[in-house]
C-alpha atoms as a PDB file:
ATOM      1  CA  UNK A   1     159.214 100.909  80.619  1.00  0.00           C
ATOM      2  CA  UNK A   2     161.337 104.007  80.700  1.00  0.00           C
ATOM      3  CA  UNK A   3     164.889 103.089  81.746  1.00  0.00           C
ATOM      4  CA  UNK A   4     168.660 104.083  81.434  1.00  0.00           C
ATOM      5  CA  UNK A   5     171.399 101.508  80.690  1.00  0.00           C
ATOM      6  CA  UNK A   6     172.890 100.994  83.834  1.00  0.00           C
ATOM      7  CA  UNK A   7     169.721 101.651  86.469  1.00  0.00           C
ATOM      8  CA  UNK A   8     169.893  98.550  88.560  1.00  0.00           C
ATOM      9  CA  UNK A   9     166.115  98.749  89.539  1.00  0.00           C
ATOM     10  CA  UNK A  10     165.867  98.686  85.912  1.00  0.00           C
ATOM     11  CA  UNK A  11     167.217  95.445  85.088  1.00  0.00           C
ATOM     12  CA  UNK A  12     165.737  93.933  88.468  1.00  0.00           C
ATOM     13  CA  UNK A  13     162.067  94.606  87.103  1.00  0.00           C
ATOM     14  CA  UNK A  14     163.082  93.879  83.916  1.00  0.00           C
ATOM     15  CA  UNK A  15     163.981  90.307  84.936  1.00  0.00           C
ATOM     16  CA  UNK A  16     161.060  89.966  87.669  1.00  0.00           C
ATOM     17  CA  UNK A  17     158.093  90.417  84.606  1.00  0.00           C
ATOM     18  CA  UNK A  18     160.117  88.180  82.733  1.00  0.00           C
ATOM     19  CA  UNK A  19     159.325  85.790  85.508  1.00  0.00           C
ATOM     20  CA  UNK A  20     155.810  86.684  85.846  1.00  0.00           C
ATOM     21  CA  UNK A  21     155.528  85.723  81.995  1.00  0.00           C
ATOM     22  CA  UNK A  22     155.983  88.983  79.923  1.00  0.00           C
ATOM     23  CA  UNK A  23     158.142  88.211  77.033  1.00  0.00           C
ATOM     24  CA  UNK A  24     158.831  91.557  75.079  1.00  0.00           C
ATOM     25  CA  UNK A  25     159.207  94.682  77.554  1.00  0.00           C
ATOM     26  CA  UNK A  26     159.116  98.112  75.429  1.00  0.00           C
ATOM     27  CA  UNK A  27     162.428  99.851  76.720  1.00  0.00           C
ATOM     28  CA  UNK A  28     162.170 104.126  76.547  1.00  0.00           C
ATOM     29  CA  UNK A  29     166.219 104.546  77.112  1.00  0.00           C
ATOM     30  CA  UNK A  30     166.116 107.858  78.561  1.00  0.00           C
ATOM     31  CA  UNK A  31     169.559 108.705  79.458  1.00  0.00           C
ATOM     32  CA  UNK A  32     170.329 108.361  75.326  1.00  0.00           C
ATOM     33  CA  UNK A  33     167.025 111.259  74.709  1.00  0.00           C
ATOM     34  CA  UNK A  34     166.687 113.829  77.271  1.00  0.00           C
ATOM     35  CA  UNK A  35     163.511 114.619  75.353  1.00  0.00           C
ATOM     36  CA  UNK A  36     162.343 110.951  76.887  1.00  0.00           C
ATOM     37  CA  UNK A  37     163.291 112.135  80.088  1.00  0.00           C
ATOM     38  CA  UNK A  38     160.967 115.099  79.846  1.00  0.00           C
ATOM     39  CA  UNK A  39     158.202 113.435  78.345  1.00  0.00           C
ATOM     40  CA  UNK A  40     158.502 110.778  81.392  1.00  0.00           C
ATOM     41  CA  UNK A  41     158.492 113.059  83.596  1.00  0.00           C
ATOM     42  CA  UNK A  42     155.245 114.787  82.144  1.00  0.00           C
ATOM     43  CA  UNK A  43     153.273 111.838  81.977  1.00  0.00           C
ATOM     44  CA  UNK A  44     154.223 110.385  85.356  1.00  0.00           C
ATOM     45  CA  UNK A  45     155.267 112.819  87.643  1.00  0.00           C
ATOM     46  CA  UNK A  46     158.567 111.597  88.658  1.00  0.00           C
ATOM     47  CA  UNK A  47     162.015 111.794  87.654  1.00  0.00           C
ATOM     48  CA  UNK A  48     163.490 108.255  88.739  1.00  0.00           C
ATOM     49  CA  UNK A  49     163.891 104.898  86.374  1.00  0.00           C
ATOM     50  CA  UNK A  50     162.168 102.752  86.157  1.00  0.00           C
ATOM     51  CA  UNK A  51     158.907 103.844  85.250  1.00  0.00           C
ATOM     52  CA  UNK A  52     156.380 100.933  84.438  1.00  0.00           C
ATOM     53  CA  UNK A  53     153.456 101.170  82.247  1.00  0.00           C
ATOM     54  CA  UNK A  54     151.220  98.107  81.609  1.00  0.00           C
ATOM     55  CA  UNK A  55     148.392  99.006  79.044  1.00  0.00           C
ATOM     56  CA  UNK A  56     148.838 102.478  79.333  1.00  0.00           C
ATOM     57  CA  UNK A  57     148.528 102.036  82.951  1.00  0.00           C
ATOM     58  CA  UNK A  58     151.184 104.062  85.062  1.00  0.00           C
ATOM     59  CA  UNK A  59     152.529 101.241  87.758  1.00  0.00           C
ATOM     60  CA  UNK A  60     155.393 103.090  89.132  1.00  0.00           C
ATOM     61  CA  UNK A  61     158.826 102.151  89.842  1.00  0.00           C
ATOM     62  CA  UNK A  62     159.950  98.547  90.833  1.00  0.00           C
ATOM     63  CA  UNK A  63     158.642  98.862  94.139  1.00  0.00           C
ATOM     64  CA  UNK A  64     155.659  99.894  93.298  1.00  0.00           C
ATOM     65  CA  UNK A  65     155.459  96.698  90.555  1.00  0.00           C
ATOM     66  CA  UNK A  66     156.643  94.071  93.651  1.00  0.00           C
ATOM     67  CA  UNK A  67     154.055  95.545  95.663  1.00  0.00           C
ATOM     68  CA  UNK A  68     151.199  95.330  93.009  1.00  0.00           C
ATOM     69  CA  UNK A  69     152.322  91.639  92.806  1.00  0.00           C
ATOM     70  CA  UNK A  70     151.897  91.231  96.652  1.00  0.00           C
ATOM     71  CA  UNK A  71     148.889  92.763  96.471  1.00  0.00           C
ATOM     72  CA  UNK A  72     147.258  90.395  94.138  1.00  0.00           C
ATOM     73  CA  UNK A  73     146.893  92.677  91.216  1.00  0.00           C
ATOM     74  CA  UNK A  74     149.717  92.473  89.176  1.00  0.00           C
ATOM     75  CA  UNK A  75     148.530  89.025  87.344  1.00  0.00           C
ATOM     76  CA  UNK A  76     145.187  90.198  86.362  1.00  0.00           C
ATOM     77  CA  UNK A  77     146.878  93.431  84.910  1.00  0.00           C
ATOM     78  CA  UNK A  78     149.116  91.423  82.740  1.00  0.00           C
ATOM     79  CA  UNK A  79     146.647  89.124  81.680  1.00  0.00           C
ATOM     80  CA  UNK A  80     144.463  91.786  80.484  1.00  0.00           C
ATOM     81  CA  UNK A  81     147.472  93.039  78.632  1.00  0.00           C
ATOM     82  CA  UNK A  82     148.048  89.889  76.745  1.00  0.00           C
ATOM     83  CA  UNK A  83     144.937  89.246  75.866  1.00  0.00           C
ATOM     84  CA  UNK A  84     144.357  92.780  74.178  1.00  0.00           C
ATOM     85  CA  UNK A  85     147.385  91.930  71.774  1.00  0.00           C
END
């Protein structure tokens, strides 16, 4: 998950896949390496925090993750994430 240390959308998808199960969350700290920031943007597109990857898939931001959840998806994409590792 690409983040910054104060994003609040951040730490409020940080703390919802915690819920859903997902102990260790990769953190990309891009306001400490603007050269994160740029390579964030290149692979997604956007320039906003958080940006959510679950086995190399690009989620989105923490409305995109909430709605993924609502849709039904979200729990089959995070079981096929822990059972790759």
């Amino acid at each position: 998950m690409y983040t910054t240390g104060v994003c609040p959308y951040c730490q409020m998808a940080e703390r919802y896949l915690h819920k859903k199960g997902v102990a260790v969350i990769e953190k990309v700290r891009v306001d400490l390496n603007p050269a994160q920031r740029d390579a964030m943007m290149q692979r997604t597109g956007r320039r906003t925090v958080p940006q959510i990857f679950i086995n190399d898939r690009h989620v989105g931001g923490y409305d995109d993750l909430v709605a993924l959840d609502q849709g039904g998806q979200l729990d089959s994409l995070l079981a096929t994430s822990t059972s790759g590792q």
